[in-house]
PDB file of N, CA and C in Angstrom:
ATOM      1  N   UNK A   1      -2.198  12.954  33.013  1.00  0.00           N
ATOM      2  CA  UNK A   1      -2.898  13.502  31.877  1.00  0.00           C
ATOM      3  C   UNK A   1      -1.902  14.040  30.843  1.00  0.00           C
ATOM      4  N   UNK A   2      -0.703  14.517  31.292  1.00  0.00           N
ATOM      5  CA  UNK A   2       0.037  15.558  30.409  1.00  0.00           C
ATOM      6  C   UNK A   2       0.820  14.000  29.645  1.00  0.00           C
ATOM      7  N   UNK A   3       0.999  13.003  30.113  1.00  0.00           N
ATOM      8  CA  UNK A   3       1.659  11.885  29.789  1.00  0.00           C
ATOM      9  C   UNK A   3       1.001  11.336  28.763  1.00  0.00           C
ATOM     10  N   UNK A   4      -0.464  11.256  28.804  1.00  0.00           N
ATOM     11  CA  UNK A   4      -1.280  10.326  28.177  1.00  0.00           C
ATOM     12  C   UNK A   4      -1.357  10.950  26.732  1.00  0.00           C
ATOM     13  N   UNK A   5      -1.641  12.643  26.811  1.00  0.00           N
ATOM     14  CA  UNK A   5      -1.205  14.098  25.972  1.00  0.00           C
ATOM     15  C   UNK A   5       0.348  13.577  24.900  1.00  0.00           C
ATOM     16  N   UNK A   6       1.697  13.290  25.943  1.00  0.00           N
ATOM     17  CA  UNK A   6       2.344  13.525  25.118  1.00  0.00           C
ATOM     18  C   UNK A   6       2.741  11.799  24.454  1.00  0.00           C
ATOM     19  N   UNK A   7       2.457  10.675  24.800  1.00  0.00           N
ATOM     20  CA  UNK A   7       2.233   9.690  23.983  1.00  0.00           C
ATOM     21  C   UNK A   7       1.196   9.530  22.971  1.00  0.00           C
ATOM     22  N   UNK A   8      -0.153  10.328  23.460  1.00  0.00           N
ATOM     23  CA  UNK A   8      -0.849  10.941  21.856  1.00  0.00           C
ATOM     24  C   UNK A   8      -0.007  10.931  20.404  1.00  0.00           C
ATOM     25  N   UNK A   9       0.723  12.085  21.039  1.00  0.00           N
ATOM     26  CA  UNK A   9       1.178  13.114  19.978  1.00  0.00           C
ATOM     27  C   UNK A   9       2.699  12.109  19.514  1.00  0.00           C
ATOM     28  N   UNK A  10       3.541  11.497  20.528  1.00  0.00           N
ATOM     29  CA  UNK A  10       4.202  10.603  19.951  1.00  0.00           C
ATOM     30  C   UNK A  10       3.816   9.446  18.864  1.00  0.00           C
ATOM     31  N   UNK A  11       2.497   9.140  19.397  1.00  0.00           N
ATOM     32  CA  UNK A  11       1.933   8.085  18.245  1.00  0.00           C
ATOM     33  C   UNK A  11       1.633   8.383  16.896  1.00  0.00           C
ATOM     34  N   UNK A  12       0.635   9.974  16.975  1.00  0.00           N
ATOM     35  CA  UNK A  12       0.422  10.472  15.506  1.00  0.00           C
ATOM     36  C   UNK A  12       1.807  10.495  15.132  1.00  0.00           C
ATOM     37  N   UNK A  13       2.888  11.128  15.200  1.00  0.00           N
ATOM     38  CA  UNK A  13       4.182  11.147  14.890  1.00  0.00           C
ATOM     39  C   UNK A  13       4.652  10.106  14.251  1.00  0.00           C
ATOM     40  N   UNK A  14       5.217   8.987  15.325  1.00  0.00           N
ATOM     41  CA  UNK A  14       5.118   7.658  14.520  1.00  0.00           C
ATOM     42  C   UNK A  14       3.905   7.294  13.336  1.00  0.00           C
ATOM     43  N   UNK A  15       2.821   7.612  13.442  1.00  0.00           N
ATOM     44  CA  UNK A  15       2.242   7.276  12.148  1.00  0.00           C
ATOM     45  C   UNK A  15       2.152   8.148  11.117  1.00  0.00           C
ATOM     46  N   UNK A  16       2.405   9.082  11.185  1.00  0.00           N
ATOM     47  CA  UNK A  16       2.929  10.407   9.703  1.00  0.00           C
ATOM     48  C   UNK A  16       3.907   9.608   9.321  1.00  0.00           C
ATOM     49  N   UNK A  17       5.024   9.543  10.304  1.00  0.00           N
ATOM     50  CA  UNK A  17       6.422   8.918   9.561  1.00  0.00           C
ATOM     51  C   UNK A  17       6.654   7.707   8.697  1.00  0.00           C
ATOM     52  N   UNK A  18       5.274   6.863   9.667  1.00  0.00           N
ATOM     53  CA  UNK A  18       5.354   5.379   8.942  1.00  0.00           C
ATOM     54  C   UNK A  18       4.635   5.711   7.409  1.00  0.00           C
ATOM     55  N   UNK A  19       3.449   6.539   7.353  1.00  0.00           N
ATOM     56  CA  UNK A  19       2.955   7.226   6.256  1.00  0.00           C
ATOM     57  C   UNK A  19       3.757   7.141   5.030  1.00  0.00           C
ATOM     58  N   UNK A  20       4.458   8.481   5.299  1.00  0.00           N
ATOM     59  CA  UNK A  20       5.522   8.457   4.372  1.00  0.00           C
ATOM     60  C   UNK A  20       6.667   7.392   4.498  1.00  0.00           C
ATOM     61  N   UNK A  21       6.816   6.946   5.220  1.00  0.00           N
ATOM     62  CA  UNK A  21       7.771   5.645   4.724  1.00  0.00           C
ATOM     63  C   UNK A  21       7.112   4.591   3.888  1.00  0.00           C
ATOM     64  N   UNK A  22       5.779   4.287   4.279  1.00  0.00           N
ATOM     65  CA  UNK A  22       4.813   3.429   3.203  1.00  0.00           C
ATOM     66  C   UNK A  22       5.042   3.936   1.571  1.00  0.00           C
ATOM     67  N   UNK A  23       4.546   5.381   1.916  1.00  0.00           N
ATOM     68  CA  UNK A  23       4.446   6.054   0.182  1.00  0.00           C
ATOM     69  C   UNK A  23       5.429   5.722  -0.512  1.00  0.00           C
ATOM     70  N   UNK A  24       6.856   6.416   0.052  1.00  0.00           N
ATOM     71  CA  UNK A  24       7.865   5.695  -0.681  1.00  0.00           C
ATOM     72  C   UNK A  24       8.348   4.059  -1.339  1.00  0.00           C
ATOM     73  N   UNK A  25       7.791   3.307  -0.359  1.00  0.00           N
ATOM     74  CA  UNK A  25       7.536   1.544  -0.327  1.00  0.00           C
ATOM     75  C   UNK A  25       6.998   1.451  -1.592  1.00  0.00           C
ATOM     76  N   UNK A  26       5.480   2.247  -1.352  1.00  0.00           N
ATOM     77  CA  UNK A  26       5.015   1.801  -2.721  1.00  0.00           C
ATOM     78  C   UNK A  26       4.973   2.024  -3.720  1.00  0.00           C
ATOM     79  N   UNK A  27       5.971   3.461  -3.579  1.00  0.00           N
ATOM     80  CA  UNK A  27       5.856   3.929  -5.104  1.00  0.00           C
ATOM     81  C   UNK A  27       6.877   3.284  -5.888  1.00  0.00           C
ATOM     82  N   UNK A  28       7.844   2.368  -4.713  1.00  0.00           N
ATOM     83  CA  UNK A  28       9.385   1.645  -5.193  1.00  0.00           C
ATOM     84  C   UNK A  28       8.481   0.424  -6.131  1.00  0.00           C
ATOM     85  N   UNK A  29       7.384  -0.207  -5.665  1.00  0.00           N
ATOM     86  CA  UNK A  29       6.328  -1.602  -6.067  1.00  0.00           C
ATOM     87  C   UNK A  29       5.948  -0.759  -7.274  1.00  0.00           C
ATOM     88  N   UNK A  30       5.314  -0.117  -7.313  1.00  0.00           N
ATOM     89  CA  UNK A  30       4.920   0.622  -8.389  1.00  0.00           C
ATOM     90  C   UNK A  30       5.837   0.546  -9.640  1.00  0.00           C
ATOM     91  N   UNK A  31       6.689   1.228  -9.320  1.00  0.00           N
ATOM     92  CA  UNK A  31       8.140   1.002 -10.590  1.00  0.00           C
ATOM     93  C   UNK A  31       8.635  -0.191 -10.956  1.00  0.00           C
ATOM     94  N   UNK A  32       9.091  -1.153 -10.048  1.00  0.00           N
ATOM     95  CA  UNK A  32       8.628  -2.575 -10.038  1.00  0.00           C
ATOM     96  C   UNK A  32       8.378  -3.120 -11.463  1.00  0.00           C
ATOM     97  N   UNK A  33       6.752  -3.114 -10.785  1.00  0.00           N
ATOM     98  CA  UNK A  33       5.268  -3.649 -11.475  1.00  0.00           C
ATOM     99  C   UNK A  33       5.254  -2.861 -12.907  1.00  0.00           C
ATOM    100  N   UNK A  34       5.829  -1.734 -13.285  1.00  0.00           N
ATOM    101  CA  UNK A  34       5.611  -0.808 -13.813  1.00  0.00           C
ATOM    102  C   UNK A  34       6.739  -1.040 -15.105  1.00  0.00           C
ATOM    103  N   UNK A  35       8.358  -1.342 -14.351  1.00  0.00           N
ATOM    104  CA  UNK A  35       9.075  -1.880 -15.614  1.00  0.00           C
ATOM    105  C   UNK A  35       8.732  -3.687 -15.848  1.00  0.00           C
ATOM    106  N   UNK A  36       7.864  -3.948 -15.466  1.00  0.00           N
ATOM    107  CA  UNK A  36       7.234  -5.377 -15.762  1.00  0.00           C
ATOM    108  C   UNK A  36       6.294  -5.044 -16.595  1.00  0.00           C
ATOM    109  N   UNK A  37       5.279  -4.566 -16.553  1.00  0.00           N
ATOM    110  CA  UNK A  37       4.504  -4.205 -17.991  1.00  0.00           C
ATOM    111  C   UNK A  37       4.760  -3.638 -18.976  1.00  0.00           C
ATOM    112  N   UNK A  38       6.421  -2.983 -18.995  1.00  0.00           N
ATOM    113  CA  UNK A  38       6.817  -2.006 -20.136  1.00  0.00           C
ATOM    114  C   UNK A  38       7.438  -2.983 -20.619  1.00  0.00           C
ATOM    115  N   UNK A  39       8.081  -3.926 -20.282  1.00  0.00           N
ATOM    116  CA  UNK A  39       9.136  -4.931 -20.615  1.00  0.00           C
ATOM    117  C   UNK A  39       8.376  -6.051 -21.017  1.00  0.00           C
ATOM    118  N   UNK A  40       7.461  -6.439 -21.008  1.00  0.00           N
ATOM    119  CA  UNK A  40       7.115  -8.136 -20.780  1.00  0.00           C
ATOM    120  C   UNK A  40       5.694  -7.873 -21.181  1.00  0.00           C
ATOM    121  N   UNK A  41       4.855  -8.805 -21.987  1.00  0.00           N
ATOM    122  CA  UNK A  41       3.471  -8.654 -21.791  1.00  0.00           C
ATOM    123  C   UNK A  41       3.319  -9.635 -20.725  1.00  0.00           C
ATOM    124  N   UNK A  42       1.532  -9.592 -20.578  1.00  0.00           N
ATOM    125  CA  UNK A  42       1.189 -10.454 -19.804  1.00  0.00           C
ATOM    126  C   UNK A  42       1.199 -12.157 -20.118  1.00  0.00           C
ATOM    127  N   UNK A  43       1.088 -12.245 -21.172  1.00  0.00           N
ATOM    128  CA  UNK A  43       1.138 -13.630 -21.626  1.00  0.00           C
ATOM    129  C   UNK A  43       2.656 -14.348 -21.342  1.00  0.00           C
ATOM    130  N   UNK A  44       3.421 -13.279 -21.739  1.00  0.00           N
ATOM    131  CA  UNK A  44       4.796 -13.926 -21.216  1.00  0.00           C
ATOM    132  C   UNK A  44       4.890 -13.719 -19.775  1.00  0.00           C
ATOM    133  N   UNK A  45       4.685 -13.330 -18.964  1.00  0.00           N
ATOM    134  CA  UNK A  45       4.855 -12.922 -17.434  1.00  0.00           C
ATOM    135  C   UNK A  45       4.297 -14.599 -17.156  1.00  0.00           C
ATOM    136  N   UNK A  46       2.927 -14.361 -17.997  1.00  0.00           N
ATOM    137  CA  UNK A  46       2.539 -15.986 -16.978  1.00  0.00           C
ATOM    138  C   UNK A  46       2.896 -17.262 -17.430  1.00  0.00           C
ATOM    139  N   UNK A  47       3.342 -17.276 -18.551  1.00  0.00           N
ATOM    140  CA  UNK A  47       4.082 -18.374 -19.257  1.00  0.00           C
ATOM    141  C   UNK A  47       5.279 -18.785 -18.313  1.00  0.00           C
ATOM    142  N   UNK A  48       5.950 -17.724 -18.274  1.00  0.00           N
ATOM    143  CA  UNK A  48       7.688 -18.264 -18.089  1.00  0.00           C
ATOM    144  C   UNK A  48       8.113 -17.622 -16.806  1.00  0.00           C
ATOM    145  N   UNK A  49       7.089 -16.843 -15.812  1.00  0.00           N
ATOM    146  CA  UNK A  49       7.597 -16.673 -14.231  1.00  0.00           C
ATOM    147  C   UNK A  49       7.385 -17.466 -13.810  1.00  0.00           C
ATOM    148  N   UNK A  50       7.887 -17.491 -12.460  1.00  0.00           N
ATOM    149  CA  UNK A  50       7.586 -18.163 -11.286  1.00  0.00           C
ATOM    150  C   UNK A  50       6.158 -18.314 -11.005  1.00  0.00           C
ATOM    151  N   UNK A  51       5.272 -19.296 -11.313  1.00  0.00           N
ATOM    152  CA  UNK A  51       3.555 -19.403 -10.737  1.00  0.00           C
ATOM    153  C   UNK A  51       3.402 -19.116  -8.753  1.00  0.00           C
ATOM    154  N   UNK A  52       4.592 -19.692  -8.259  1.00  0.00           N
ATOM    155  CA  UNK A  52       4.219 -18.875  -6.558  1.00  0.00           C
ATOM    156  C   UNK A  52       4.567 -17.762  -6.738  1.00  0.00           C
ATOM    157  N   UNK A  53       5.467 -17.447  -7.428  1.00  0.00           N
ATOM    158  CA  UNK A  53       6.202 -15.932  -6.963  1.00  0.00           C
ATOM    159  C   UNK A  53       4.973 -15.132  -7.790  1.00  0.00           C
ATOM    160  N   UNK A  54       4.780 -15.563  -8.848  1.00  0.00           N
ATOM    161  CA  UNK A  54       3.405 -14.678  -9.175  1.00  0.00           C
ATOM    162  C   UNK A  54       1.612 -14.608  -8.487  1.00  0.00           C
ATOM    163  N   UNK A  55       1.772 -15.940  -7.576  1.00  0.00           N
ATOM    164  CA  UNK A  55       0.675 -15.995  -6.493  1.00  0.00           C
ATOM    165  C   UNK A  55       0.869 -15.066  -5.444  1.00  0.00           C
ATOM    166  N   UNK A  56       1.802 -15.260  -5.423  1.00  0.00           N
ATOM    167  CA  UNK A  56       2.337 -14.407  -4.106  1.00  0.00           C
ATOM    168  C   UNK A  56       2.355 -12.837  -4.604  1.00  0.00           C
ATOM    169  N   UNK A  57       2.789 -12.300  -5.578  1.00  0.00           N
ATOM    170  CA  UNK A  57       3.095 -10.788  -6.001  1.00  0.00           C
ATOM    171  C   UNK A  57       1.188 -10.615  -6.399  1.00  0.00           C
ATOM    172  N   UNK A  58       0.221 -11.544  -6.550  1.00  0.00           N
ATOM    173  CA  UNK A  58      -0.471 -11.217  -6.769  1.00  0.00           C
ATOM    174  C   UNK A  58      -1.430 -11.101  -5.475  1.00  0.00           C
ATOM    175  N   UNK A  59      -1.181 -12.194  -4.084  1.00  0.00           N
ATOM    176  CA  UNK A  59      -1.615 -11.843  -3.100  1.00  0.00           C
ATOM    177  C   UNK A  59      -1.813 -10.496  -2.391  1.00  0.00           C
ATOM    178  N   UNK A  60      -0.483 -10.000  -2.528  1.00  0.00           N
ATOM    179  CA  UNK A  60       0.221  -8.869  -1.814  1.00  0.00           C
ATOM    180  C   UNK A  60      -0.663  -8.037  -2.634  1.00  0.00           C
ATOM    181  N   UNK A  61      -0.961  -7.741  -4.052  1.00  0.00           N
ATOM    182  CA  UNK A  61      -1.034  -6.442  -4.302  1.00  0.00           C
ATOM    183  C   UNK A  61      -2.769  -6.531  -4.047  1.00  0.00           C
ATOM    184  N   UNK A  62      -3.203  -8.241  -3.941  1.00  0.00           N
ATOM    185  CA  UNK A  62      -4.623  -7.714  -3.516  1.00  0.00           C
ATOM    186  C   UNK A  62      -5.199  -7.392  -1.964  1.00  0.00           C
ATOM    187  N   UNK A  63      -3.737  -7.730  -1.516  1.00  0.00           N
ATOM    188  CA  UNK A  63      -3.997  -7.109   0.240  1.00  0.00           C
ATOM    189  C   UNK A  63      -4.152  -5.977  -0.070  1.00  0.00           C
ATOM    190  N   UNK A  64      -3.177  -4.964  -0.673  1.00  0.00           N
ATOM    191  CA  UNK A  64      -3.230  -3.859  -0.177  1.00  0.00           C
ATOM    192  C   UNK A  64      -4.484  -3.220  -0.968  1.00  0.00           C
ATOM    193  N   UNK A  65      -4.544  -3.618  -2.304  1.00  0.00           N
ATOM    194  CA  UNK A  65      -6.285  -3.396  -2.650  1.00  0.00           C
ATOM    195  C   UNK A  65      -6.845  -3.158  -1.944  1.00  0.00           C
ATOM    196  N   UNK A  66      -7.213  -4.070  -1.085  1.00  0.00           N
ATOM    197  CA  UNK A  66      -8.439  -4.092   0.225  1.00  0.00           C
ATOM    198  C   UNK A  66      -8.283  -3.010   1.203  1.00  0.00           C
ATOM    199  N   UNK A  67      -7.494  -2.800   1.375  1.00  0.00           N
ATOM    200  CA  UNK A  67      -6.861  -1.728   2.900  1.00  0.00           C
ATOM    201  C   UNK A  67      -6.774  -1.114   2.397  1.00  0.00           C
ATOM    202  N   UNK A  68      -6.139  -0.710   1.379  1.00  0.00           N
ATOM    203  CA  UNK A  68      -6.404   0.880   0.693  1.00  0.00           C
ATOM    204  C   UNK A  68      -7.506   1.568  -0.096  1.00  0.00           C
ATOM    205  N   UNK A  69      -8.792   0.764  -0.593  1.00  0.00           N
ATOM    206  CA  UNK A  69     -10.038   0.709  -0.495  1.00  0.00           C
ATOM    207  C   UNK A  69     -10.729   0.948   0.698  1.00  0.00           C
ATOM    208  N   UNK A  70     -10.352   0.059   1.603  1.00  0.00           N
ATOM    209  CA  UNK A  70     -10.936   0.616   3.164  1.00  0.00           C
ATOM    210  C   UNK A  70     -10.718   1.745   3.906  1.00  0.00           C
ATOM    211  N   UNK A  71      -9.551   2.348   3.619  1.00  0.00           N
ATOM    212  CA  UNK A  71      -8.773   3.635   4.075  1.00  0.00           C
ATOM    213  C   UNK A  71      -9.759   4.485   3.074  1.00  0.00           C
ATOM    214  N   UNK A  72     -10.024   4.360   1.658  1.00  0.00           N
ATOM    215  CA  UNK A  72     -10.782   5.480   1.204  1.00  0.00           C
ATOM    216  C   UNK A  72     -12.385   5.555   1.365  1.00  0.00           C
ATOM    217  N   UNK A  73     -12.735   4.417   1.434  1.00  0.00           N
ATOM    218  CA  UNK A  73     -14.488   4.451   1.777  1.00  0.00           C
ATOM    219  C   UNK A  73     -14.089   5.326   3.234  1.00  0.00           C
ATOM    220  N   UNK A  74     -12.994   4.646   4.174  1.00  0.00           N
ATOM    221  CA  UNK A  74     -13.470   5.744   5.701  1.00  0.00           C
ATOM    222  C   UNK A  74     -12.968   7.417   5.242  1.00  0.00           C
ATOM    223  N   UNK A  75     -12.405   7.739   4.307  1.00  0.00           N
ATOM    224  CA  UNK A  75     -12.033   8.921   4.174  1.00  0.00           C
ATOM    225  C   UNK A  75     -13.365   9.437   3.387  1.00  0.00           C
ATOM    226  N   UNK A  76     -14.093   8.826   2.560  1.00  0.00           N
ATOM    227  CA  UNK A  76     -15.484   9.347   1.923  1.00  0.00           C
ATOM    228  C   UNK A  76     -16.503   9.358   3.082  1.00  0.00           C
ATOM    229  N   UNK A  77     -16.886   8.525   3.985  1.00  0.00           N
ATOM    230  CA  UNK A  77     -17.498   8.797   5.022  1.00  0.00           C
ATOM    231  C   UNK A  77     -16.967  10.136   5.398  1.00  0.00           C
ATOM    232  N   UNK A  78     -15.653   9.941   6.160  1.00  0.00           N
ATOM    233  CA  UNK A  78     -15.685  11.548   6.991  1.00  0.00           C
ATOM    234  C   UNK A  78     -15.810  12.539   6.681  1.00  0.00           C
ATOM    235  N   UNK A  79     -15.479  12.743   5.063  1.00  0.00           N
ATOM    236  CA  UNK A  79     -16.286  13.730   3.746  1.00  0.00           C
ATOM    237  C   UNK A  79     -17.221  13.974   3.837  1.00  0.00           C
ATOM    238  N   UNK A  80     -18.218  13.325   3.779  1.00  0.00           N
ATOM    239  CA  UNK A  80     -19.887  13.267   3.915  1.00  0.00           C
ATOM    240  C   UNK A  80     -20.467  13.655   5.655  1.00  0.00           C
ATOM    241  N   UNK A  81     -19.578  13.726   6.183  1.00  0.00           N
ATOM    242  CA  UNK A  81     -20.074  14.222   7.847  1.00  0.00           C
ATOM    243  C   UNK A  81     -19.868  15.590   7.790  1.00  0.00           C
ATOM    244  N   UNK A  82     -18.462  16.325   7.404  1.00  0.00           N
ATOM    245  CA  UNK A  82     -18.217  17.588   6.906  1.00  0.00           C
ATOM    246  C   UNK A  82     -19.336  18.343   6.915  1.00  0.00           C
TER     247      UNK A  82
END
């Protein structure tokens, strides 16, 4: 029992950490994406990039759309149980 207890608490651990290792990840994408719209309009982005590399940068950011949409509908649920 005390085992099962302290791999619990190892796991939340590992996932705070991965947490904040994500945040940082994305706030690096963010800046990114961020000196791409200060620099470039959109018309030129899709003119003269890469069409996979822009399928692809556009895949990714609609994965995490989804999962981070899903992470907040379950955080508005557990709001509403409160």
């Amino acid at each position: 029992m005390l085992n099962e207890e302290t791999s619990k608490q190892s796991s939340i651990a590992r996932l705070m950490a991965d947490l904040r290792s994500a945040k940082v990840e994305l706030l690096i994408a963010q800046c990114a994406a961020d000196r791409l719209r200060l620099h470039y309009s959109v018309a030129d982005i899709v003119s003269f990039g890469e069409g996979q590399a822009l399928k692809g940068a556009i895949a990714s950011a609609n994965a995490l759309c989804r999962f981070f949409g899903a992470l907040e509908e379950q955080m508005k649920r557990a709001e509403r149980q409160k």
